[in-house]
ModelCIF file with pLDDT and N, C-alpha, C, O atoms, coordinates in Angstrom:
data_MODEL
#
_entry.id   MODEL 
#
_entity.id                         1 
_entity.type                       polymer 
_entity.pdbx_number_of_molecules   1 
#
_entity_poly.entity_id                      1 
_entity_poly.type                           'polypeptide(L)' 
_entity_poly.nstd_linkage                   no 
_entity_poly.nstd_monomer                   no 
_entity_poly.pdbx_seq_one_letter_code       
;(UNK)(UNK)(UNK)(UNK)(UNK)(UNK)(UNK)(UNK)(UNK)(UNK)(UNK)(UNK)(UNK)(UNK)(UNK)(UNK)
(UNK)(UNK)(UNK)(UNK)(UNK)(UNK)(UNK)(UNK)(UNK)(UNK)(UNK)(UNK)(UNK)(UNK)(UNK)(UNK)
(UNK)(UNK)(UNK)(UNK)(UNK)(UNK)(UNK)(UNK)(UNK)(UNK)(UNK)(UNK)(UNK)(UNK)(UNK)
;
_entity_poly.pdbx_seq_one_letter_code_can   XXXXXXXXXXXXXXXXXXXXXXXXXXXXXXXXXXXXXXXXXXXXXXX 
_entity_poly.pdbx_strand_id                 A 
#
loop_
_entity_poly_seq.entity_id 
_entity_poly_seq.num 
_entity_poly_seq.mon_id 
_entity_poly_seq.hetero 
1 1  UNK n 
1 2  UNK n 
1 3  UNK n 
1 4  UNK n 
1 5  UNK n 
1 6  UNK n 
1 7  UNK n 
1 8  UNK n 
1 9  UNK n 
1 10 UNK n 
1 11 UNK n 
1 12 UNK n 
1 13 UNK n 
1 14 UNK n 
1 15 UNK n 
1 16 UNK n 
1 17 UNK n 
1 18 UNK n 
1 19 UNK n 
1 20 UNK n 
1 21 UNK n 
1 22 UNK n 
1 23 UNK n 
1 24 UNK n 
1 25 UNK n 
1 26 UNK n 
1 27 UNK n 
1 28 UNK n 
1 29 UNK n 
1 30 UNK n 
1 31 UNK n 
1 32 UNK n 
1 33 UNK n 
1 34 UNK n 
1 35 UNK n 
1 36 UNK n 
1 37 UNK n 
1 38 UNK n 
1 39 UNK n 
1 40 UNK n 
1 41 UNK n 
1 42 UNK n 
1 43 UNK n 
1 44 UNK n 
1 45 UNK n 
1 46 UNK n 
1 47 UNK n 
#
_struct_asym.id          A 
_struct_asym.entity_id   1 
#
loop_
_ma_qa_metric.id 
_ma_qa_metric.mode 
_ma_qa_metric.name 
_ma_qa_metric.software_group_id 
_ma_qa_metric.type 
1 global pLDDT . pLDDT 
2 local  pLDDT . pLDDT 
#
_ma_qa_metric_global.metric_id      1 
_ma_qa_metric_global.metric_value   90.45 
_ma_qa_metric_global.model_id       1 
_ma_qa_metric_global.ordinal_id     1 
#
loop_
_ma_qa_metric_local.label_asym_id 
_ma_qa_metric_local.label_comp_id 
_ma_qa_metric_local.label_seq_id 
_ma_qa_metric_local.metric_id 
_ma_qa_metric_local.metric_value 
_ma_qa_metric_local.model_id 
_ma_qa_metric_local.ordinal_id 
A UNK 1  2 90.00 1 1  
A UNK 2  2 92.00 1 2  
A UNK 3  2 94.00 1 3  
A UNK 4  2 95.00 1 4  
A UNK 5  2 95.00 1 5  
A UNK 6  2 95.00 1 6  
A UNK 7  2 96.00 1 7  
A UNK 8  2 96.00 1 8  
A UNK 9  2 96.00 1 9  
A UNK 10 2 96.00 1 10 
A UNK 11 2 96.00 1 11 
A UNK 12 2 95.00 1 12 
A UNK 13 2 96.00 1 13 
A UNK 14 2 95.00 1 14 
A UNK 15 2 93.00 1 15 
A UNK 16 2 94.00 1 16 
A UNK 17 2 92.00 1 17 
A UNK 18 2 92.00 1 18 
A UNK 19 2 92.00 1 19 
A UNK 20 2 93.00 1 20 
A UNK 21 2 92.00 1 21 
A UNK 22 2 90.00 1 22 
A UNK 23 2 92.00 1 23 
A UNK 24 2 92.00 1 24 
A UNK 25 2 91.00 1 25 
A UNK 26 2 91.00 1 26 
A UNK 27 2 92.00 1 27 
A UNK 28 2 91.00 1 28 
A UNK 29 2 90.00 1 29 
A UNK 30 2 92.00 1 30 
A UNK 31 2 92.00 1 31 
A UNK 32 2 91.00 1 32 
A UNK 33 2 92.00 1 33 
A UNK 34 2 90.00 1 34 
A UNK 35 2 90.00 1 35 
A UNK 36 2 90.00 1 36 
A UNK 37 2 90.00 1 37 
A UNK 38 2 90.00 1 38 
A UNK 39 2 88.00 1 39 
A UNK 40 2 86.00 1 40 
A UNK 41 2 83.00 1 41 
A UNK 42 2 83.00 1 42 
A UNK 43 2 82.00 1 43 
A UNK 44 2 80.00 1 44 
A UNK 45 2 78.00 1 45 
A UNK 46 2 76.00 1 46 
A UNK 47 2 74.00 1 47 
#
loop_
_atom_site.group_PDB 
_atom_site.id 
_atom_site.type_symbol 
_atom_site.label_atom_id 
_atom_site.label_alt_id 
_atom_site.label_comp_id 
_atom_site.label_asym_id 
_atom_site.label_entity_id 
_atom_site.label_seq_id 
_atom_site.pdbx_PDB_ins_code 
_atom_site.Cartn_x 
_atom_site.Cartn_y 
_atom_site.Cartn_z 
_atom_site.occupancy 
_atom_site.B_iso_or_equiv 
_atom_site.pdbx_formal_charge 
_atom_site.auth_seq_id 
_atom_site.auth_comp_id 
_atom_site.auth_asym_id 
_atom_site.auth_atom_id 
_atom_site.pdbx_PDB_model_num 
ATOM 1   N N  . UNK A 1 1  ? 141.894 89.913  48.029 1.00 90.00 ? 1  UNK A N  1 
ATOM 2   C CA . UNK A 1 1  ? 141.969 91.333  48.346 1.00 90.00 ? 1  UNK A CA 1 
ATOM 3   C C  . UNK A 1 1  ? 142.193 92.163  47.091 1.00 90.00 ? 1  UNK A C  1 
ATOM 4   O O  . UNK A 1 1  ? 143.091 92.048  46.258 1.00 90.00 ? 1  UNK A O  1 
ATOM 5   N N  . UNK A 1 2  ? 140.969 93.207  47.146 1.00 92.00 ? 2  UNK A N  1 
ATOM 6   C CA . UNK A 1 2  ? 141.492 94.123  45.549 1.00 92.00 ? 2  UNK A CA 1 
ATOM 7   C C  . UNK A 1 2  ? 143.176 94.631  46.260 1.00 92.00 ? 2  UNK A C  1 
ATOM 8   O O  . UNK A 1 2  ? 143.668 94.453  47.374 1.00 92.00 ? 2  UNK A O  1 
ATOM 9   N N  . UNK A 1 3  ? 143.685 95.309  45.021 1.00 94.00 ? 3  UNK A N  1 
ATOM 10  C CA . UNK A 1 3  ? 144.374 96.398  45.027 1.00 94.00 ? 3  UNK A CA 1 
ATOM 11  C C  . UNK A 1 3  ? 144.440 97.535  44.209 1.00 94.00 ? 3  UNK A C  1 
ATOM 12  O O  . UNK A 1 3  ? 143.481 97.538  43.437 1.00 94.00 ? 3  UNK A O  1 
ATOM 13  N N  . UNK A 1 4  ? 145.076 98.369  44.082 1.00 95.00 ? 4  UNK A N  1 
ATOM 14  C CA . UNK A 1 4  ? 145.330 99.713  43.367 1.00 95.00 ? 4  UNK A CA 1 
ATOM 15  C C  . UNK A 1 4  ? 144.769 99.350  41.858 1.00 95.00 ? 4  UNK A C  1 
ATOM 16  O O  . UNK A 1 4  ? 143.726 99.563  41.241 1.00 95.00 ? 4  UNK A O  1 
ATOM 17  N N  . UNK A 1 5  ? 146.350 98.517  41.528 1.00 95.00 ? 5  UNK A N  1 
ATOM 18  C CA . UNK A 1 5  ? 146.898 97.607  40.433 1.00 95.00 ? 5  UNK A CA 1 
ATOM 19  C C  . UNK A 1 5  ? 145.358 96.744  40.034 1.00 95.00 ? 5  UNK A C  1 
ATOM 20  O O  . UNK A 1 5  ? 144.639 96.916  39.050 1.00 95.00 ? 5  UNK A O  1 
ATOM 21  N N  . UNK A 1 6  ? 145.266 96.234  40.647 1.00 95.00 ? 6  UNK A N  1 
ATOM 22  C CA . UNK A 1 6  ? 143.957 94.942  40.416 1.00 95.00 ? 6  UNK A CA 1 
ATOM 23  C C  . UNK A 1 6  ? 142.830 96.212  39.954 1.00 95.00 ? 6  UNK A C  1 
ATOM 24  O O  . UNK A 1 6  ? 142.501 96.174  38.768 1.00 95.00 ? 6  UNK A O  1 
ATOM 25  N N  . UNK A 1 7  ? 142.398 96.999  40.552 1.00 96.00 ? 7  UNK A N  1 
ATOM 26  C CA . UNK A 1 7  ? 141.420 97.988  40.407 1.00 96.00 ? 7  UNK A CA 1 
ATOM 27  C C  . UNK A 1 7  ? 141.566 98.539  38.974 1.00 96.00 ? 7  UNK A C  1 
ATOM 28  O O  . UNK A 1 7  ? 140.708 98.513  38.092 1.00 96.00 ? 7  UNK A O  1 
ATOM 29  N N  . UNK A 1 8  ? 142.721 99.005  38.913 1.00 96.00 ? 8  UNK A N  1 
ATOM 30  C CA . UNK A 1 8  ? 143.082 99.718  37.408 1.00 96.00 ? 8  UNK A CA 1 
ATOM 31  C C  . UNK A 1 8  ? 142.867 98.985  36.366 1.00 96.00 ? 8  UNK A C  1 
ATOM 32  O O  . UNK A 1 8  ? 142.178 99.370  35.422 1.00 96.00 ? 8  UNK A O  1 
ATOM 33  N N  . UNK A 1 9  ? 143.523 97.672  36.437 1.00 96.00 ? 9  UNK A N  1 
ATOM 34  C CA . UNK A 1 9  ? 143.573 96.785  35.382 1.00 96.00 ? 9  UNK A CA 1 
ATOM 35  C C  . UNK A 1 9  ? 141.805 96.293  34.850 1.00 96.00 ? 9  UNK A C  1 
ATOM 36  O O  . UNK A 1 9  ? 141.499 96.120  33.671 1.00 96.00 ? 9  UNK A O  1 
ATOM 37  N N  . UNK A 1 10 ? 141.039 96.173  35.782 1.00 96.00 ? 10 UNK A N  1 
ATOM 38  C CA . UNK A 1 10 ? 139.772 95.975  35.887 1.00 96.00 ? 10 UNK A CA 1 
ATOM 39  C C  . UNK A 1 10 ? 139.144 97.061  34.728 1.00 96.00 ? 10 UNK A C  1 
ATOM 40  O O  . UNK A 1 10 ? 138.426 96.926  33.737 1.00 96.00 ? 10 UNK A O  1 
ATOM 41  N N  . UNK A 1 11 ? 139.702 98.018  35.288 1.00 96.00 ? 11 UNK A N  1 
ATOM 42  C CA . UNK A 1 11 ? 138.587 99.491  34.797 1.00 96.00 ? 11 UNK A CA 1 
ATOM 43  C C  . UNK A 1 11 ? 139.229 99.706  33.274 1.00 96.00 ? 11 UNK A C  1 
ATOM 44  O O  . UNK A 1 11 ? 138.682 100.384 32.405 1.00 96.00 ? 11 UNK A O  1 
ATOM 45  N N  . UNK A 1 12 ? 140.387 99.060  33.130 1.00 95.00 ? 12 UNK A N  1 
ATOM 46  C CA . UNK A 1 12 ? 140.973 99.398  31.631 1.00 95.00 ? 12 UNK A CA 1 
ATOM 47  C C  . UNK A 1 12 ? 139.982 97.960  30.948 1.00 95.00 ? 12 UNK A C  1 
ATOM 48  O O  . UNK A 1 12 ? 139.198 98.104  30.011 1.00 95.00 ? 12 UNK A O  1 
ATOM 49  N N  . UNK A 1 13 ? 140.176 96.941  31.484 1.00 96.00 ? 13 UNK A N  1 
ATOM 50  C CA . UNK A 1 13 ? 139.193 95.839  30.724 1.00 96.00 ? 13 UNK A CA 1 
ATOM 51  C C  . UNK A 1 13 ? 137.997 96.208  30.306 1.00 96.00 ? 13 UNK A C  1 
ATOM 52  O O  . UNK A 1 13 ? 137.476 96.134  29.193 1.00 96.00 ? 13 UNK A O  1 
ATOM 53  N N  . UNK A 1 14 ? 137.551 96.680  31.490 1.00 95.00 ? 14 UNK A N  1 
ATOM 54  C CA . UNK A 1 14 ? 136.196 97.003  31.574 1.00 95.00 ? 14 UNK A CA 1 
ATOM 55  C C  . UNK A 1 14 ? 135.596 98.337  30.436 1.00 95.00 ? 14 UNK A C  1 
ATOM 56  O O  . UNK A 1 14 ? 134.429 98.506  30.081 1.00 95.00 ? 14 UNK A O  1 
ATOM 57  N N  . UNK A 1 15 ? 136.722 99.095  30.072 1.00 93.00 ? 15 UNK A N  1 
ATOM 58  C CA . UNK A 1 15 ? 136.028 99.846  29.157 1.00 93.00 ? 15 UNK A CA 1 
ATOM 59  C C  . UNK A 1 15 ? 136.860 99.916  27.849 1.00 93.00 ? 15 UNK A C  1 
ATOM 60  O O  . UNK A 1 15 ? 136.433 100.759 27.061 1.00 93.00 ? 15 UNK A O  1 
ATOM 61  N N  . UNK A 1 16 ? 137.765 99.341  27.508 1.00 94.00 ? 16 UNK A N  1 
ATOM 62  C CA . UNK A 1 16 ? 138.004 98.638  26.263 1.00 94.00 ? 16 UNK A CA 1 
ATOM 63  C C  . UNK A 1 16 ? 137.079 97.763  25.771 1.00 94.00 ? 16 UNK A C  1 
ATOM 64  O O  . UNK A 1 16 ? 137.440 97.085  24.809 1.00 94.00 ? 16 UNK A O  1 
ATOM 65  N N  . UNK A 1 17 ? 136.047 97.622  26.166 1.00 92.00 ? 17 UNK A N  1 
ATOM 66  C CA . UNK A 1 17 ? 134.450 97.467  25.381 1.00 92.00 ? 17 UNK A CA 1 
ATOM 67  C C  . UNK A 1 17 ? 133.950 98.116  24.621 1.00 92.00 ? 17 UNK A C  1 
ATOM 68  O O  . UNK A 1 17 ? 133.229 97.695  23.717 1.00 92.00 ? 17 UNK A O  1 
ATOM 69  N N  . UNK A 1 18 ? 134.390 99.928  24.954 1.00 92.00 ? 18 UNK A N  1 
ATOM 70  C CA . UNK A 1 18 ? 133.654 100.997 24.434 1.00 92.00 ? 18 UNK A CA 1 
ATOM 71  C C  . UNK A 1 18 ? 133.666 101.017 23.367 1.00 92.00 ? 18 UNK A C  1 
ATOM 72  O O  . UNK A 1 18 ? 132.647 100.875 22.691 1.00 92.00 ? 18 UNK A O  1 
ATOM 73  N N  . UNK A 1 19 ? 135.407 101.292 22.655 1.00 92.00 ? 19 UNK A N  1 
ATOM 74  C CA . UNK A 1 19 ? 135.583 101.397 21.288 1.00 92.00 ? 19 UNK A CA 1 
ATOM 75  C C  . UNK A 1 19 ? 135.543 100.239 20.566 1.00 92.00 ? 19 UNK A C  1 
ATOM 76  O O  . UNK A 1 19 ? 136.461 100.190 19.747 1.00 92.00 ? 19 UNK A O  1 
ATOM 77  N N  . UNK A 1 20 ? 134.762 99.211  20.565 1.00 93.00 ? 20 UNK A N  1 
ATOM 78  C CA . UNK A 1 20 ? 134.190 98.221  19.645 1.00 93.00 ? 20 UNK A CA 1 
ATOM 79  C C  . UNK A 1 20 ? 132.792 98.410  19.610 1.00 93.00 ? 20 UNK A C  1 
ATOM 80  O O  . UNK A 1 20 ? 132.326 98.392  18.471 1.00 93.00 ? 20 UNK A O  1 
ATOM 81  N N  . UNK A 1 21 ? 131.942 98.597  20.585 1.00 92.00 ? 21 UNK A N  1 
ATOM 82  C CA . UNK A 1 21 ? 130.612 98.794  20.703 1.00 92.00 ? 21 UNK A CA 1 
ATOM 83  C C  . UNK A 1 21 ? 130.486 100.541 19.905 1.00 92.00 ? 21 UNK A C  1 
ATOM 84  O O  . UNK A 1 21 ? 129.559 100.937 19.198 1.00 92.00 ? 21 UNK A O  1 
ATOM 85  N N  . UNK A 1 22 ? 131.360 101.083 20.191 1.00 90.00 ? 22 UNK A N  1 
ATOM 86  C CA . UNK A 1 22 ? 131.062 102.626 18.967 1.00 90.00 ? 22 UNK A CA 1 
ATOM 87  C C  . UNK A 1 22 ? 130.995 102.075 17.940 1.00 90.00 ? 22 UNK A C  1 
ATOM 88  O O  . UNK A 1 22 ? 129.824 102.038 17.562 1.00 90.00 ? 22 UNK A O  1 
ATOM 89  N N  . UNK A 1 23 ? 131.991 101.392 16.951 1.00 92.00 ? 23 UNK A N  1 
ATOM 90  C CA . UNK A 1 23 ? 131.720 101.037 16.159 1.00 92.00 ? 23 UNK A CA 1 
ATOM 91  C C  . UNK A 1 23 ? 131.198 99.961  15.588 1.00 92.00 ? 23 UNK A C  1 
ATOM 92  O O  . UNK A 1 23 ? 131.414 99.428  14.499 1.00 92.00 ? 23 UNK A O  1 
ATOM 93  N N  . UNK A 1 24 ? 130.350 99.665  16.628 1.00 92.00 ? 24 UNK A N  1 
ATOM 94  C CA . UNK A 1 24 ? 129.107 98.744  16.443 1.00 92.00 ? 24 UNK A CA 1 
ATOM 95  C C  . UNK A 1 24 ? 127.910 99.406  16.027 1.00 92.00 ? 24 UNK A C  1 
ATOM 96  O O  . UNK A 1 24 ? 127.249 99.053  15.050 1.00 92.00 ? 24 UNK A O  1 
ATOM 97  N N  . UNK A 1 25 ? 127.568 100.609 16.962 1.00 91.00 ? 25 UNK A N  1 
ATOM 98  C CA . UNK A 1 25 ? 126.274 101.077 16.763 1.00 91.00 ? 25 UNK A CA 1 
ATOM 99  C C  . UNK A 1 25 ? 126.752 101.761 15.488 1.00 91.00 ? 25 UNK A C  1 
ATOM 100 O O  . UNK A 1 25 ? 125.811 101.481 14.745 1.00 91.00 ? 25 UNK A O  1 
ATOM 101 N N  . UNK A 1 26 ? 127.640 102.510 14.713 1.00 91.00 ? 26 UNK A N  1 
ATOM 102 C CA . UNK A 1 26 ? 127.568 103.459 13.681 1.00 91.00 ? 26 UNK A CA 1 
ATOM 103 C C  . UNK A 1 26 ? 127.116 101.986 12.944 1.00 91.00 ? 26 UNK A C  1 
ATOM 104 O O  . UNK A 1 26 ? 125.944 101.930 12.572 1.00 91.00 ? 26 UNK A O  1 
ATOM 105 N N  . UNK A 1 27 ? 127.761 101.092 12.771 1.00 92.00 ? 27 UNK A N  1 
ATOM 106 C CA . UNK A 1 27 ? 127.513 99.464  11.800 1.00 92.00 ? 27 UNK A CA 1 
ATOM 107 C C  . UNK A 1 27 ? 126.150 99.532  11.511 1.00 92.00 ? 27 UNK A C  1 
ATOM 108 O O  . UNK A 1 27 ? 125.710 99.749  10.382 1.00 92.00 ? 27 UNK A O  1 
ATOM 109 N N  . UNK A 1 28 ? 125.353 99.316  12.687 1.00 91.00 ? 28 UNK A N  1 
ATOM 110 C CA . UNK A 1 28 ? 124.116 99.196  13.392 1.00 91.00 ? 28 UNK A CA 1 
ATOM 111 C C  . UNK A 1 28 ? 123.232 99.956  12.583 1.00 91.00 ? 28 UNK A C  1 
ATOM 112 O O  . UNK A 1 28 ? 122.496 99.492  11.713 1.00 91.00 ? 28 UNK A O  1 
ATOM 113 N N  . UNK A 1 29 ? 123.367 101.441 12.994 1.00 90.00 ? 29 UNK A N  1 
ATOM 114 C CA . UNK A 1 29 ? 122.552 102.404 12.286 1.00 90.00 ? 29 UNK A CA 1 
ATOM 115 C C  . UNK A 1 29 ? 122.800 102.327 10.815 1.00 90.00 ? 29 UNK A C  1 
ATOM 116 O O  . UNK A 1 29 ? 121.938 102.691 10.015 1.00 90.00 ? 29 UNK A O  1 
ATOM 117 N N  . UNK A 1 30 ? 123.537 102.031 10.579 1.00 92.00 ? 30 UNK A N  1 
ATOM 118 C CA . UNK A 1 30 ? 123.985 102.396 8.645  1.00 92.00 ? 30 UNK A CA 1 
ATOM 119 C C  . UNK A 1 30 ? 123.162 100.767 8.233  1.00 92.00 ? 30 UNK A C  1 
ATOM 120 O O  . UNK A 1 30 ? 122.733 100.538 7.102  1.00 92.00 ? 30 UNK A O  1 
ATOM 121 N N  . UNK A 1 31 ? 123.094 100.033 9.082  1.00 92.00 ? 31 UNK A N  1 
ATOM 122 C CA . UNK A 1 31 ? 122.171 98.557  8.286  1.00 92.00 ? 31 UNK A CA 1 
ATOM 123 C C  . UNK A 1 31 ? 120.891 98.633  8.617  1.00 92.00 ? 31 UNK A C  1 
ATOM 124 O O  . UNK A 1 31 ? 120.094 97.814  8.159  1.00 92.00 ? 31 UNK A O  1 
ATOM 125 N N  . UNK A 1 32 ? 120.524 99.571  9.414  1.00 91.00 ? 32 UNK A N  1 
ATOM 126 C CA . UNK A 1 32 ? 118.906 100.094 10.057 1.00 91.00 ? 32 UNK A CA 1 
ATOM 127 C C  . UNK A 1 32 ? 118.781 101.535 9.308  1.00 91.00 ? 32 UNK A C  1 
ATOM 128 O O  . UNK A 1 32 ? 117.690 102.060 9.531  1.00 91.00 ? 32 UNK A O  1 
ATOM 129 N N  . UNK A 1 33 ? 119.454 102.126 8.656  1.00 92.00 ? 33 UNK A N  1 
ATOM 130 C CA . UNK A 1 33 ? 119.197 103.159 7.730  1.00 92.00 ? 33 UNK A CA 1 
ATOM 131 C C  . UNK A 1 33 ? 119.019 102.300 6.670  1.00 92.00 ? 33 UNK A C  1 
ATOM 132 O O  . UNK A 1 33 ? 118.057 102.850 6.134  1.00 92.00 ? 33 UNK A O  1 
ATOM 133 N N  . UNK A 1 34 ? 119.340 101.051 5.782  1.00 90.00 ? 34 UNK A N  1 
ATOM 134 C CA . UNK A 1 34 ? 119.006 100.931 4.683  1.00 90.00 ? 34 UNK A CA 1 
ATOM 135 C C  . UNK A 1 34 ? 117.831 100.056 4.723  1.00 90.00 ? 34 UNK A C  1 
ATOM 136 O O  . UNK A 1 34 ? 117.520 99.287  3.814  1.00 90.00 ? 34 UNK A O  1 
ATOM 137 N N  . UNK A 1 35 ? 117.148 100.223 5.904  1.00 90.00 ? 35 UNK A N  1 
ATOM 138 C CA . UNK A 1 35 ? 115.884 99.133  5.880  1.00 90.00 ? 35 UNK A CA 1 
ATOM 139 C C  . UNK A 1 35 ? 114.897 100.279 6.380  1.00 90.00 ? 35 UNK A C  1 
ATOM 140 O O  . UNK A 1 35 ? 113.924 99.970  7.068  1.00 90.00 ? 35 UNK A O  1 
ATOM 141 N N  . UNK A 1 36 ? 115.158 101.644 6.020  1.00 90.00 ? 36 UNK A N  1 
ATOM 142 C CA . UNK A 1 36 ? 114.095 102.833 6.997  1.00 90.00 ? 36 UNK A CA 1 
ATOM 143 C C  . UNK A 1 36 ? 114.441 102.964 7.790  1.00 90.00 ? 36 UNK A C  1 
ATOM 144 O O  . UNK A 1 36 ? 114.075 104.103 8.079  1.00 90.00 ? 36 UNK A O  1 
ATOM 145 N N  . UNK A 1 37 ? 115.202 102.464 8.842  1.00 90.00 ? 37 UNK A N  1 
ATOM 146 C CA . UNK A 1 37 ? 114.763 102.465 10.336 1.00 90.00 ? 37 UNK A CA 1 
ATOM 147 C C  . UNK A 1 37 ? 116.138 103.450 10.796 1.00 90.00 ? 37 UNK A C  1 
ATOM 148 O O  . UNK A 1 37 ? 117.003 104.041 10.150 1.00 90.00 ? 37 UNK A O  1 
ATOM 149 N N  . UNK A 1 38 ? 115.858 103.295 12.176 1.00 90.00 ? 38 UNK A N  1 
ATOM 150 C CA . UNK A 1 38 ? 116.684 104.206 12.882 1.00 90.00 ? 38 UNK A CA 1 
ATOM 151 C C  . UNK A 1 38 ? 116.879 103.157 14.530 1.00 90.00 ? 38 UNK A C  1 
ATOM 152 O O  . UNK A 1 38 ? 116.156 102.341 15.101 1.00 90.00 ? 38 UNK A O  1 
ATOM 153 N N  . UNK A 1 39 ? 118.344 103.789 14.825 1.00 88.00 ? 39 UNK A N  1 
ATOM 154 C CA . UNK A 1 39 ? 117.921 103.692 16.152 1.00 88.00 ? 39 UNK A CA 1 
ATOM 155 C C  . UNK A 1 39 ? 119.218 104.611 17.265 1.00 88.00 ? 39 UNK A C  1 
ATOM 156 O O  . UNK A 1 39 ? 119.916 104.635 18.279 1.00 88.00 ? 39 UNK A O  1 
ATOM 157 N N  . UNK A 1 40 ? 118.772 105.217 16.066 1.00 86.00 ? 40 UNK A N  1 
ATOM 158 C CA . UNK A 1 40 ? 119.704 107.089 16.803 1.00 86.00 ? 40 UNK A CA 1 
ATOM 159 C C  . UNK A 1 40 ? 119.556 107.342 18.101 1.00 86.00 ? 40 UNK A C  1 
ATOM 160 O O  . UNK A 1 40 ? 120.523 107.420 18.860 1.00 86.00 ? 40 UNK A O  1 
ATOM 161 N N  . UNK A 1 41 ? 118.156 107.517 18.528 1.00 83.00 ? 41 UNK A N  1 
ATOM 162 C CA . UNK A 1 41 ? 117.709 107.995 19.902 1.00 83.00 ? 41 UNK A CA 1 
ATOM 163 C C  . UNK A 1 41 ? 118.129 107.023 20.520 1.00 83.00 ? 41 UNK A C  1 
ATOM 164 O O  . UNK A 1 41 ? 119.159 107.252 21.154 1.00 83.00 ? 41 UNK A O  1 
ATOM 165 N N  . UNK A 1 42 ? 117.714 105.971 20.588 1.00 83.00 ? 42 UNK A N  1 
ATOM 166 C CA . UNK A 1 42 ? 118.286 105.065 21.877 1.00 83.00 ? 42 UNK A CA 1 
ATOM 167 C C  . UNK A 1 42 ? 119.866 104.917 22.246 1.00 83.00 ? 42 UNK A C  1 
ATOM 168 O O  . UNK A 1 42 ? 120.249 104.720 23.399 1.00 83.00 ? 42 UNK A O  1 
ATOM 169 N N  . UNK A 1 43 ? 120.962 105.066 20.831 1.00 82.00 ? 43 UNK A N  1 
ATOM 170 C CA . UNK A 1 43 ? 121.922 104.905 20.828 1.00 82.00 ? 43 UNK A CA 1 
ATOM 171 C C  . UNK A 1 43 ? 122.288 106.160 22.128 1.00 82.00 ? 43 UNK A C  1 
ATOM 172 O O  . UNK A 1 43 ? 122.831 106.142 23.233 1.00 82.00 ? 43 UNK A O  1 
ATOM 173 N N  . UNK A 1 44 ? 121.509 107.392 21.072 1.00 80.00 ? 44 UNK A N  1 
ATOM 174 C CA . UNK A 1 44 ? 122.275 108.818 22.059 1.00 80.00 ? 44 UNK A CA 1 
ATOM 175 C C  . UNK A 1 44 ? 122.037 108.764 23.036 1.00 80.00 ? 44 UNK A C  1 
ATOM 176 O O  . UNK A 1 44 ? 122.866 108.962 23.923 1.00 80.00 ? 44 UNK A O  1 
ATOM 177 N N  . UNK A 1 45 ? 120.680 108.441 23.272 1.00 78.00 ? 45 UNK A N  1 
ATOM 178 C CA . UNK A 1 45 ? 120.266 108.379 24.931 1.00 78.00 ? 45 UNK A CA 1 
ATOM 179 C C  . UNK A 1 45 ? 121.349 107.595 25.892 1.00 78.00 ? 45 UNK A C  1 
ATOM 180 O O  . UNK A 1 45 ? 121.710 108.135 26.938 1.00 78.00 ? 45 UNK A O  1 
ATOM 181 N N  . UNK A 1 46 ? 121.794 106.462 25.552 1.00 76.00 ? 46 UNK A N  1 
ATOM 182 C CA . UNK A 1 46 ? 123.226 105.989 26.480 1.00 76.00 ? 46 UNK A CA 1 
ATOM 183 C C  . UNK A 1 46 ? 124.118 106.564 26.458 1.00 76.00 ? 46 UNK A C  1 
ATOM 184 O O  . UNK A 1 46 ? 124.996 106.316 27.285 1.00 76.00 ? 46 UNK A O  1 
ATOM 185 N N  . UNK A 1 47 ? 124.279 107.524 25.562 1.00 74.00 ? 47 UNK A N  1 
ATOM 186 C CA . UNK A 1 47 ? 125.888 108.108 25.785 1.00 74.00 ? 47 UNK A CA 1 
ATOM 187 C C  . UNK A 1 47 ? 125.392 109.610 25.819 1.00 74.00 ? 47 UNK A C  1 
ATOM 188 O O  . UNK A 1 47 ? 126.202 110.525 25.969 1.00 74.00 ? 47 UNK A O  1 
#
């Protein structure tokens, strides 16, 4: 059975993903900027 507690704890796991994956894509783009490339748009487009 979920609960409150169980629910919350979930949704804090679940997006303590975010702030590693931010500073993934800035990583990302700055090693795809020194090869030409980009991948700005797709990044922005998810967020």
């Amino acid at each position: 059975k979920m609960t409150v507690s169980k629910f919350i704890m979930l949704v804090c796991v679940l997006m303590c993903i975010q702030f590693p994956i931010s500073i993934f894509d800035i990583f990302v783009e700055a090693v795809l900027n020194q090869l030409g490339l980009s991948a700005k748009a797709a990044i922005e487009s998810s967020q």
